[in-house]
PDB file of N, CA and C in Angstrom:
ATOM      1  N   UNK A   1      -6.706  13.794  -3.493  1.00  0.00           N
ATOM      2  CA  UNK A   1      -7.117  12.789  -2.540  1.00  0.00           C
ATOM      3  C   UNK A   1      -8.548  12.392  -2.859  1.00  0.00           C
ATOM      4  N   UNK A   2      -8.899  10.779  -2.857  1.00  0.00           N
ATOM      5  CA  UNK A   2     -10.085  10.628  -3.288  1.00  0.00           C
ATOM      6  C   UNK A   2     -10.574   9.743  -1.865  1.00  0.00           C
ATOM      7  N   UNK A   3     -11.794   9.417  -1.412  1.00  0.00           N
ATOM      8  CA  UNK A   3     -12.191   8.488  -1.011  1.00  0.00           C
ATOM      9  C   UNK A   3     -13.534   7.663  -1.588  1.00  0.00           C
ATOM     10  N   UNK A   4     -13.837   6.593  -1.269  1.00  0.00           N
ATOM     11  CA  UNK A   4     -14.853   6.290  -2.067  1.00  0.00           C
ATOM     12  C   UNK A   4     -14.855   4.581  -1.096  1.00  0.00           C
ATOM     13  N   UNK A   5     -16.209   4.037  -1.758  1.00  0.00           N
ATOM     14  CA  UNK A   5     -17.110   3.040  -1.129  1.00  0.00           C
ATOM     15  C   UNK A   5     -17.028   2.185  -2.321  1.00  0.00           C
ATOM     16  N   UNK A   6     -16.555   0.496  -2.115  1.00  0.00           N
ATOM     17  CA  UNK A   6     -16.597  -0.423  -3.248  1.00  0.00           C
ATOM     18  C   UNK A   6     -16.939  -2.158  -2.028  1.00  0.00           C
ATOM     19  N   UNK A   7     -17.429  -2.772  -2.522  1.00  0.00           N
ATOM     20  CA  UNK A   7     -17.444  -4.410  -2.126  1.00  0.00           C
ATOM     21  C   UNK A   7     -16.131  -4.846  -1.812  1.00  0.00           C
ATOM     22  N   UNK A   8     -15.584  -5.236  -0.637  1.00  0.00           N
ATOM     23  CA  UNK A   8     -14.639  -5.242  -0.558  1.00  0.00           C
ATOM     24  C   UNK A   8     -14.468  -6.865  -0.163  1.00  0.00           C
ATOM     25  N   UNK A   9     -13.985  -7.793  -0.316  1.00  0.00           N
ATOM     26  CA  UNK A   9     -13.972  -9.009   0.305  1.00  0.00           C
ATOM     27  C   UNK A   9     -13.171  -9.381   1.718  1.00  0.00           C
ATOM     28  N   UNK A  10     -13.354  -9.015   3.230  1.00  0.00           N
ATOM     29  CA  UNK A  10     -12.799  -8.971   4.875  1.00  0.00           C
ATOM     30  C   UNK A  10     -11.744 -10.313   4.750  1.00  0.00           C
ATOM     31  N   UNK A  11     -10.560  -9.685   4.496  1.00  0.00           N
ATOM     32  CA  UNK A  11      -9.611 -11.023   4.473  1.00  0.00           C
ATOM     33  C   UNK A  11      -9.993 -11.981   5.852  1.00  0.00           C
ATOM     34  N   UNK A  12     -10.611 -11.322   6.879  1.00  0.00           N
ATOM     35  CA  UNK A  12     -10.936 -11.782   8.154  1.00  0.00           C
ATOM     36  C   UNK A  12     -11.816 -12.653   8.093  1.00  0.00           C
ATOM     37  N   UNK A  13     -12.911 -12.141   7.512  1.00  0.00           N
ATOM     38  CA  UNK A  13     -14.389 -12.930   7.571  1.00  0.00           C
ATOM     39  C   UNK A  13     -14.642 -13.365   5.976  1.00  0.00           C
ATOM     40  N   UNK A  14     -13.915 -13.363   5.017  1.00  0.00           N
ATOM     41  CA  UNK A  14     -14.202 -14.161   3.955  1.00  0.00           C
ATOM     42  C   UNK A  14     -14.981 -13.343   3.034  1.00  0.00           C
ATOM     43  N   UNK A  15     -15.719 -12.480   3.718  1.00  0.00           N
ATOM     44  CA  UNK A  15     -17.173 -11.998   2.854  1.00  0.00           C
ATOM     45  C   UNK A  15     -17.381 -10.627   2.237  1.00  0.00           C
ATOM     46  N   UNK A  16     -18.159 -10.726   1.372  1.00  0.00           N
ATOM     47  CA  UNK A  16     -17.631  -8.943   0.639  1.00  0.00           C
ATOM     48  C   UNK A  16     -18.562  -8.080   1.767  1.00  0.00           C
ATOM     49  N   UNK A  17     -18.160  -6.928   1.788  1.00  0.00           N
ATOM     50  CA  UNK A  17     -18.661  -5.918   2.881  1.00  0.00           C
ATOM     51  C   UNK A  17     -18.581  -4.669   2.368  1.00  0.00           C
ATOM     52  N   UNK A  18     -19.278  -3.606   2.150  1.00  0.00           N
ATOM     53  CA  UNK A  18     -19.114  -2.289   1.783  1.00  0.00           C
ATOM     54  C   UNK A  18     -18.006  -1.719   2.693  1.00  0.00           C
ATOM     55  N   UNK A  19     -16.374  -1.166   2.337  1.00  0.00           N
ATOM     56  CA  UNK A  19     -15.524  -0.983   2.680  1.00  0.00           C
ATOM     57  C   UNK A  19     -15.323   0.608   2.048  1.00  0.00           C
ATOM     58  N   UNK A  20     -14.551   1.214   3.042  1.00  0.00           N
ATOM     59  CA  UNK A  20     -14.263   3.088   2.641  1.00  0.00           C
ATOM     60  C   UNK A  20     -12.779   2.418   1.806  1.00  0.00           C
ATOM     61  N   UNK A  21     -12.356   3.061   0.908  1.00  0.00           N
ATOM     62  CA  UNK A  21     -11.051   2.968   0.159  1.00  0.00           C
ATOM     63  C   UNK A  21     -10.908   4.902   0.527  1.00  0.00           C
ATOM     64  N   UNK A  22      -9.718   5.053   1.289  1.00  0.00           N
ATOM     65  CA  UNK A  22      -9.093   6.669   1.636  1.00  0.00           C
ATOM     66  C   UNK A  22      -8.071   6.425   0.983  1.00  0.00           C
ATOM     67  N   UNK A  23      -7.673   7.537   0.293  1.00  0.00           N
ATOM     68  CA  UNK A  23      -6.840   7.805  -0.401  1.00  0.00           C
ATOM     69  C   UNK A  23      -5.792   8.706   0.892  1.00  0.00           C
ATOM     70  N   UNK A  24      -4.289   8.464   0.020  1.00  0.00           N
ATOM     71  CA  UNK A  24      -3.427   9.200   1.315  1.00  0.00           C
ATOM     72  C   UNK A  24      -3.722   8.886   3.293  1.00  0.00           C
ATOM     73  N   UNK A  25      -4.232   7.320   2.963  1.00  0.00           N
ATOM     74  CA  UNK A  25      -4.639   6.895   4.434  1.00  0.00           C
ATOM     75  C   UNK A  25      -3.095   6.640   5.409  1.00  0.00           C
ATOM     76  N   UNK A  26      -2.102   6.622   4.407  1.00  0.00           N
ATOM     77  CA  UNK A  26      -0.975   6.346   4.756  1.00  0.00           C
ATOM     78  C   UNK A  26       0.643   7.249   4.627  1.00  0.00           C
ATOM     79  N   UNK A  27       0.292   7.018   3.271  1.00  0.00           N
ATOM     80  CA  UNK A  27       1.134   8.676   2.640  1.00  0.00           C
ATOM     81  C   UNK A  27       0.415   8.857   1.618  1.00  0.00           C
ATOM     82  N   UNK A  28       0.937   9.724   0.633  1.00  0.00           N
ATOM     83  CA  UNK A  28       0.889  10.381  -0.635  1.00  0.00           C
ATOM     84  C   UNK A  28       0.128   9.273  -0.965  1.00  0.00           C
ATOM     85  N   UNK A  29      -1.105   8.579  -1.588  1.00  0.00           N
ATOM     86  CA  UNK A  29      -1.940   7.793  -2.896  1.00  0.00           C
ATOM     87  C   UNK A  29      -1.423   6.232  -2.086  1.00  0.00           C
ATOM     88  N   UNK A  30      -1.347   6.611  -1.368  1.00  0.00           N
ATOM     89  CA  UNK A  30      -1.372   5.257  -0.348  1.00  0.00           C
ATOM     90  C   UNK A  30      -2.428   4.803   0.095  1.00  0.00           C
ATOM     91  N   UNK A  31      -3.344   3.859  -0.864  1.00  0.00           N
ATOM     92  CA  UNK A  31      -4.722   3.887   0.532  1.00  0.00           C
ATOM     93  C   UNK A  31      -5.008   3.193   1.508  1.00  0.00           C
ATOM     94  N   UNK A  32      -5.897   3.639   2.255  1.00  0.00           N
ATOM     95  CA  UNK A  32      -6.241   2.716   3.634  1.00  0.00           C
ATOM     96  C   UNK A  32      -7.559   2.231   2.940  1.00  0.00           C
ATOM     97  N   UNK A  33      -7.939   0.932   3.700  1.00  0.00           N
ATOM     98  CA  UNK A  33      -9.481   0.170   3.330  1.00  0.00           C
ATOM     99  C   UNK A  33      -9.936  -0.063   4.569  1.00  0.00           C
ATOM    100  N   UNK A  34     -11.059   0.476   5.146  1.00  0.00           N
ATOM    101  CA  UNK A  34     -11.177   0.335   6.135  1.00  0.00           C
ATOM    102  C   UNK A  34     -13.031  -0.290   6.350  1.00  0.00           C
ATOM    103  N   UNK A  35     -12.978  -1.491   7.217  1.00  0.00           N
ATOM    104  CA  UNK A  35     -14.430  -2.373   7.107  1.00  0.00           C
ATOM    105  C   UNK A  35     -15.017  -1.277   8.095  1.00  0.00           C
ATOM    106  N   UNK A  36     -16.259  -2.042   7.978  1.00  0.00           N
ATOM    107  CA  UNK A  36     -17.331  -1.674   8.961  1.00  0.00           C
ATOM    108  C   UNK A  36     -16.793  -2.002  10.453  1.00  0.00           C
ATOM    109  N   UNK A  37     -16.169  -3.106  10.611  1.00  0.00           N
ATOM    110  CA  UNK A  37     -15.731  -3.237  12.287  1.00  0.00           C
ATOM    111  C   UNK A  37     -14.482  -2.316  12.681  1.00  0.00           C
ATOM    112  N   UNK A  38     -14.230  -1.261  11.719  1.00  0.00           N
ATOM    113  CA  UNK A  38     -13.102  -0.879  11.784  1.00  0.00           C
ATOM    114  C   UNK A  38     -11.792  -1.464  11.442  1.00  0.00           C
ATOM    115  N   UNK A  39     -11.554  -2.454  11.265  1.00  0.00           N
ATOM    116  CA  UNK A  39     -10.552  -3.204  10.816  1.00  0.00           C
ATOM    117  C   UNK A  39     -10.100  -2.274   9.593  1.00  0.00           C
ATOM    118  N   UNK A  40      -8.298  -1.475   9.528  1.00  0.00           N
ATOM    119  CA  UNK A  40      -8.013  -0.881   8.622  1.00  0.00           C
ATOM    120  C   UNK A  40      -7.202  -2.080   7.571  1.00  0.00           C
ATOM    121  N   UNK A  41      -7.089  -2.307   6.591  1.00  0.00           N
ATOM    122  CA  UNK A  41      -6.221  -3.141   5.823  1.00  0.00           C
ATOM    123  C   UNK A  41      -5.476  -2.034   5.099  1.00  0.00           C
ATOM    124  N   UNK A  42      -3.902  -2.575   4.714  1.00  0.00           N
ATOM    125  CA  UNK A  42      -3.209  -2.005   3.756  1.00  0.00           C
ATOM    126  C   UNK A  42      -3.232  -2.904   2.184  1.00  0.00           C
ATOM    127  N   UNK A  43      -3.614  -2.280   1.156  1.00  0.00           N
ATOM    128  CA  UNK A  43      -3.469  -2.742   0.014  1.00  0.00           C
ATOM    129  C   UNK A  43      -2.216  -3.246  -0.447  1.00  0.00           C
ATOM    130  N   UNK A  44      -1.455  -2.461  -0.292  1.00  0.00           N
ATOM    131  CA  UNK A  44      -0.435  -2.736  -0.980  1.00  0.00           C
ATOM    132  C   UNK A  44       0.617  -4.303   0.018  1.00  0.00           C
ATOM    133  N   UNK A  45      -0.434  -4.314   1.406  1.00  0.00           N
ATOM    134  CA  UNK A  45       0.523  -5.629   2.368  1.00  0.00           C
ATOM    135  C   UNK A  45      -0.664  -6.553   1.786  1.00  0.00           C
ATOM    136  N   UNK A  46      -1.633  -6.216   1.385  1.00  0.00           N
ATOM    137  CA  UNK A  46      -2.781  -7.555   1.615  1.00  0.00           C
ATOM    138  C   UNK A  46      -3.511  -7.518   0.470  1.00  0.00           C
ATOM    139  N   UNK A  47      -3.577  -8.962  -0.584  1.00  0.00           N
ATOM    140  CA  UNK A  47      -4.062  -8.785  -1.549  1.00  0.00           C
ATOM    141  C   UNK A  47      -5.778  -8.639  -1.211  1.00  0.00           C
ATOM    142  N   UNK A  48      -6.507  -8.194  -2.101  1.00  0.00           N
ATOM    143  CA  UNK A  48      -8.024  -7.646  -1.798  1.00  0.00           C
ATOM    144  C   UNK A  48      -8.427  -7.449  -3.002  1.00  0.00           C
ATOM    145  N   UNK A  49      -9.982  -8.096  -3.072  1.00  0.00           N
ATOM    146  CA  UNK A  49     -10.569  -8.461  -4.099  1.00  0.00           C
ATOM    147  C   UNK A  49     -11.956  -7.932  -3.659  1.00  0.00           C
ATOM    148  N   UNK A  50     -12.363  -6.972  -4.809  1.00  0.00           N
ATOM    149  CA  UNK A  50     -13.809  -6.093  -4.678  1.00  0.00           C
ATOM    150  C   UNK A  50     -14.538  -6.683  -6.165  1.00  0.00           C
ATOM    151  N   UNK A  51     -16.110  -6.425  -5.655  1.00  0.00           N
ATOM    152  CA  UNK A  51     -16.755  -6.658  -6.382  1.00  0.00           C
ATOM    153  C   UNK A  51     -17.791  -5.678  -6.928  1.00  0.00           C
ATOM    154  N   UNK A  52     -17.511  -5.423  -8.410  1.00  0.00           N
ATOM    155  CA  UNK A  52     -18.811  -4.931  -8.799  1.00  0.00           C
ATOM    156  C   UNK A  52     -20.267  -5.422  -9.163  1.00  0.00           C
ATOM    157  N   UNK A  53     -20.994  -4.881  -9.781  1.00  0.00           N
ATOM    158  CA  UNK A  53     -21.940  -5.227  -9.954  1.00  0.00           C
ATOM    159  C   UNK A  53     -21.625  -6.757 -10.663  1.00  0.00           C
ATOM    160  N   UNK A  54     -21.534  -6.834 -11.744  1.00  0.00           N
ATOM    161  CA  UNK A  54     -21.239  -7.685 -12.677  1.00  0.00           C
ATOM    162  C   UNK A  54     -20.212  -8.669 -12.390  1.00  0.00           C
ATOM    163  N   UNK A  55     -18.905  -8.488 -12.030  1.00  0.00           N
ATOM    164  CA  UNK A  55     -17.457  -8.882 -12.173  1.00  0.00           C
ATOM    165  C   UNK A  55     -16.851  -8.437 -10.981  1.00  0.00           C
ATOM    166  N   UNK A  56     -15.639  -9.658 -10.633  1.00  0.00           N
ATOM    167  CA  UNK A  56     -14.800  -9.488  -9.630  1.00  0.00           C
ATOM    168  C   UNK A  56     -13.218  -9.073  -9.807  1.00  0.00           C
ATOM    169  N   UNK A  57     -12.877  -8.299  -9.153  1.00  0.00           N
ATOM    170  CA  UNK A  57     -11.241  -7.973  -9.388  1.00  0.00           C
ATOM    171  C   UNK A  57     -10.667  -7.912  -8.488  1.00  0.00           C
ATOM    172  N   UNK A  58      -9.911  -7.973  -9.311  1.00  0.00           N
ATOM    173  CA  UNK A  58      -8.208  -8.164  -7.946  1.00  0.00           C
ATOM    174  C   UNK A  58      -7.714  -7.146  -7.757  1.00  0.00           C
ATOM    175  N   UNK A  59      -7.320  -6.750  -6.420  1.00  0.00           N
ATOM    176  CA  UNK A  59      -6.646  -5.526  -6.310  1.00  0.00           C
ATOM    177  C   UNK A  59      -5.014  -5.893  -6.323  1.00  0.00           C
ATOM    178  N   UNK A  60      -4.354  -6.694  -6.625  1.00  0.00           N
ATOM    179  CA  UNK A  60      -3.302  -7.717  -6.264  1.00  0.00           C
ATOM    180  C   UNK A  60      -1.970  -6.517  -6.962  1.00  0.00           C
ATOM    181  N   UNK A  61      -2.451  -5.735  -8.187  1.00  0.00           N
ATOM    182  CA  UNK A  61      -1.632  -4.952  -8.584  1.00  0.00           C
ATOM    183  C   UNK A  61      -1.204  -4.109  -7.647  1.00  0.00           C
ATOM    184  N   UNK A  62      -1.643  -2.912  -6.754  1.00  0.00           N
ATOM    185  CA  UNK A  62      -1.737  -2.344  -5.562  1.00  0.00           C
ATOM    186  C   UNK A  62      -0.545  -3.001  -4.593  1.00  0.00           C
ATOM    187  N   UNK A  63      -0.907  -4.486  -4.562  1.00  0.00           N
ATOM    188  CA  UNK A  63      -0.049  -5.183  -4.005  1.00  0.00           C
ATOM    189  C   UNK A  63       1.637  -5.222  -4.147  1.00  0.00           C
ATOM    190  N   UNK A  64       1.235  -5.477  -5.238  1.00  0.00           N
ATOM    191  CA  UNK A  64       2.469  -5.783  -6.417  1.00  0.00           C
ATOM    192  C   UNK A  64       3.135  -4.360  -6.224  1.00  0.00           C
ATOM    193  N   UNK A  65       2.592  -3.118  -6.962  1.00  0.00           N
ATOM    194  CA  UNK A  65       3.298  -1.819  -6.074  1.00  0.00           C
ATOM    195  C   UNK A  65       4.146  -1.047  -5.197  1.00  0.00           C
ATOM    196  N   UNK A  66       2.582  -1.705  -4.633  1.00  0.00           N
ATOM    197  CA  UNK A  66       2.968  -1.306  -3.028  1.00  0.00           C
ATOM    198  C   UNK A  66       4.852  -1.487  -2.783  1.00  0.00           C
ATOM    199  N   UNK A  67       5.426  -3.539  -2.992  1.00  0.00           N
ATOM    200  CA  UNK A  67       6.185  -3.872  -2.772  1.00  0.00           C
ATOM    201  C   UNK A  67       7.520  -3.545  -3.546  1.00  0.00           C
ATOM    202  N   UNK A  68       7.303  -3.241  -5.051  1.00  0.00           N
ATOM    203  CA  UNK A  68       8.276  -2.566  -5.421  1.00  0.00           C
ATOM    204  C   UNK A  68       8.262  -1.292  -5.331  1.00  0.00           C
ATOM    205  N   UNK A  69       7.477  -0.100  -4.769  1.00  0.00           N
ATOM    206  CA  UNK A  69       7.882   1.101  -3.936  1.00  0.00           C
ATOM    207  C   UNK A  69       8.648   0.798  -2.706  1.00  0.00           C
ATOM    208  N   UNK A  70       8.073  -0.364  -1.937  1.00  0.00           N
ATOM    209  CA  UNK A  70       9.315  -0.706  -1.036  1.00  0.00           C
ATOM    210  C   UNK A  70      10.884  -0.737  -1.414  1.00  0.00           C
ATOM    211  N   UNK A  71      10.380  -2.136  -1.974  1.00  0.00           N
ATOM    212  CA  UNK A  71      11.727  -2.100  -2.490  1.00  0.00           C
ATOM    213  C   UNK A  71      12.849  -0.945  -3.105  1.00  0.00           C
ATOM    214  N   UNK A  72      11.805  -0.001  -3.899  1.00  0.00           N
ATOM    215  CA  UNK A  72      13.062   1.035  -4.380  1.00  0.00           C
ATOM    216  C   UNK A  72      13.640   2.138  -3.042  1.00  0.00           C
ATOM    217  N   UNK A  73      12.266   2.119  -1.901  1.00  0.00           N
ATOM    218  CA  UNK A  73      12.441   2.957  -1.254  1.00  0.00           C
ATOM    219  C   UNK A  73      14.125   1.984  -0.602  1.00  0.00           C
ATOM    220  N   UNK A  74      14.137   1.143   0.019  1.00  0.00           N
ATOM    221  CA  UNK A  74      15.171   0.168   0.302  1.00  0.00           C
ATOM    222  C   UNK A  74      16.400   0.249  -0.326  1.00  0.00           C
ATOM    223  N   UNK A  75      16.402   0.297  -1.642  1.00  0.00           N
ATOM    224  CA  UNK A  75      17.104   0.439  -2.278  1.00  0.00           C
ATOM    225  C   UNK A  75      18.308   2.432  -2.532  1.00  0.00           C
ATOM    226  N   UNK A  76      16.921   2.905  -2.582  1.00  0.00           N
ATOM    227  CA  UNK A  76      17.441   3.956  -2.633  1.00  0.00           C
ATOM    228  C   UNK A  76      18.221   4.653  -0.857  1.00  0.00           C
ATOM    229  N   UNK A  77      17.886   3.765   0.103  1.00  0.00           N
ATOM    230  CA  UNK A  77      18.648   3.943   1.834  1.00  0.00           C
ATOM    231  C   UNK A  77      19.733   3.220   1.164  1.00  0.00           C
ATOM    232  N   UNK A  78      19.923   2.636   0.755  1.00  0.00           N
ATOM    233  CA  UNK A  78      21.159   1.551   0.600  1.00  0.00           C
ATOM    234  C   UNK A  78      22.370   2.671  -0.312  1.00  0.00           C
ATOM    235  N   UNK A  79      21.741   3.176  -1.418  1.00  0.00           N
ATOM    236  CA  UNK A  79      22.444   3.915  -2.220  1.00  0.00           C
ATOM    237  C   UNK A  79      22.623   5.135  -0.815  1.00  0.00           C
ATOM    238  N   UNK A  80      22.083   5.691  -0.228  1.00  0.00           N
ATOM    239  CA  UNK A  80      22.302   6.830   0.552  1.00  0.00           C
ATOM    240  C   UNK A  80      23.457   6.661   1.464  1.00  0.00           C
ATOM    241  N   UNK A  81      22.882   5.276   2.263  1.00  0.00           N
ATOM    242  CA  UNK A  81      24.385   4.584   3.019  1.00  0.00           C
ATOM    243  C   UNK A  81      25.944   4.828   2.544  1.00  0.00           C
ATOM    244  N   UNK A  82      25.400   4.456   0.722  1.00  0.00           N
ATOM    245  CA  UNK A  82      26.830   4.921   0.405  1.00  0.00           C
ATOM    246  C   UNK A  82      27.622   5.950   0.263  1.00  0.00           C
ATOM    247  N   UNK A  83      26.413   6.933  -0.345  1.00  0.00           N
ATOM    248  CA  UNK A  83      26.975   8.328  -0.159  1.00  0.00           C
ATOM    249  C   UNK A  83      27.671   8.803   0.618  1.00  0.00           C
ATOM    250  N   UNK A  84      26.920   8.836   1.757  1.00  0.00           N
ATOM    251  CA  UNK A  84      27.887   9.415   3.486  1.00  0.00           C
ATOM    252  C   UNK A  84      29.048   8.599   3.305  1.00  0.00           C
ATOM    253  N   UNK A  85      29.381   6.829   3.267  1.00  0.00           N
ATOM    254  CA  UNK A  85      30.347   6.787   3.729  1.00  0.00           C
ATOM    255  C   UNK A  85      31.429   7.468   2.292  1.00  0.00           C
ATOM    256  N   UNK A  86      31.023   7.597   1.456  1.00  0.00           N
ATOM    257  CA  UNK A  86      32.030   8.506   0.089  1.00  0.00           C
ATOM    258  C   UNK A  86      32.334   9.792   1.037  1.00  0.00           C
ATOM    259  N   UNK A  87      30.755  10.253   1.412  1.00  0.00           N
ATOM    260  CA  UNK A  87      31.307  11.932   1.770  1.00  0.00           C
ATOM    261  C   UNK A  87      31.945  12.122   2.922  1.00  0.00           C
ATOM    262  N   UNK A  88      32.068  11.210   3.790  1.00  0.00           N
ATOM    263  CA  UNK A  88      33.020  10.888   5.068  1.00  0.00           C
ATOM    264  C   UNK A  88      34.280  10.597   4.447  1.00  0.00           C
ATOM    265  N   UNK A  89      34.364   9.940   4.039  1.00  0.00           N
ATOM    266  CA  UNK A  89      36.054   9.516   3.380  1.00  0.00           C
ATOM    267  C   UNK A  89      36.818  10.702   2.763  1.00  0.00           C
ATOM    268  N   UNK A  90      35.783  11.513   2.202  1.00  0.00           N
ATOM    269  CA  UNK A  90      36.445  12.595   1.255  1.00  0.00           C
ATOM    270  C   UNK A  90      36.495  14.036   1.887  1.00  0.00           C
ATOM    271  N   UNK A  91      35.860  13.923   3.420  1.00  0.00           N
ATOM    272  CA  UNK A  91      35.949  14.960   4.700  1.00  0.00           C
ATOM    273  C   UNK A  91      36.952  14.615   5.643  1.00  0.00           C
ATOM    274  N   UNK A  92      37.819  12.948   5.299  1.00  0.00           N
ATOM    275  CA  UNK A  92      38.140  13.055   6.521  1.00  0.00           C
ATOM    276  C   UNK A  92      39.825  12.836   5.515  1.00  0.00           C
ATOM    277  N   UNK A  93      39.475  13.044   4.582  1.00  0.00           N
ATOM    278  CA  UNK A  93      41.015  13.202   3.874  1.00  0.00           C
ATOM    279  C   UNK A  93      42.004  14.501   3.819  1.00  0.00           C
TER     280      UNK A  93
END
């Protein structure tokens, strides 16, 4: 688990702001970003763009992630759905 402090740009207020990045803010390497007003953001729902010294980046990958961990998680309930109804059919034979 890491936490750490980067420029974060407040999807709210437009403007970069020294923001906490927590690691496991959510689950396992899930992080939370959380502003100075408290406002928590999820990375992986909200694209977010920090700045270093020099250069700006996108956190948009995070994003991108985030949504295909959804998705497999989705995917893999769907496959489970099927299981039971296999292992029901083959309990109630």
């Amino acid at each position: 688990m890491s936490t750490y402090s980067r420029l974060t740009k407040n999807p709210k207020t437009g403007k970069f702001e020294k923001a906490e990045w927590r690691d496991d803010y959510y689950e396992r390497h899930h992080y939370g970003v959380i502003f100075p007003d408290g406002m928590v953001v999820d990375p992986w729902e909200v694209e977010l763009e920090t700045k270093d010294a020099d250069d700006t980046v996108s956190h948009s990958k995070q994003k991108i992630q985030g949504a295909e961990k959804k998705a497999m998680d989705d995917k893999f309930k769907e496959g489970m759905k099927d299981v039971l109804k296999l292992a029901r059919g083959l309990h109630e034979k």
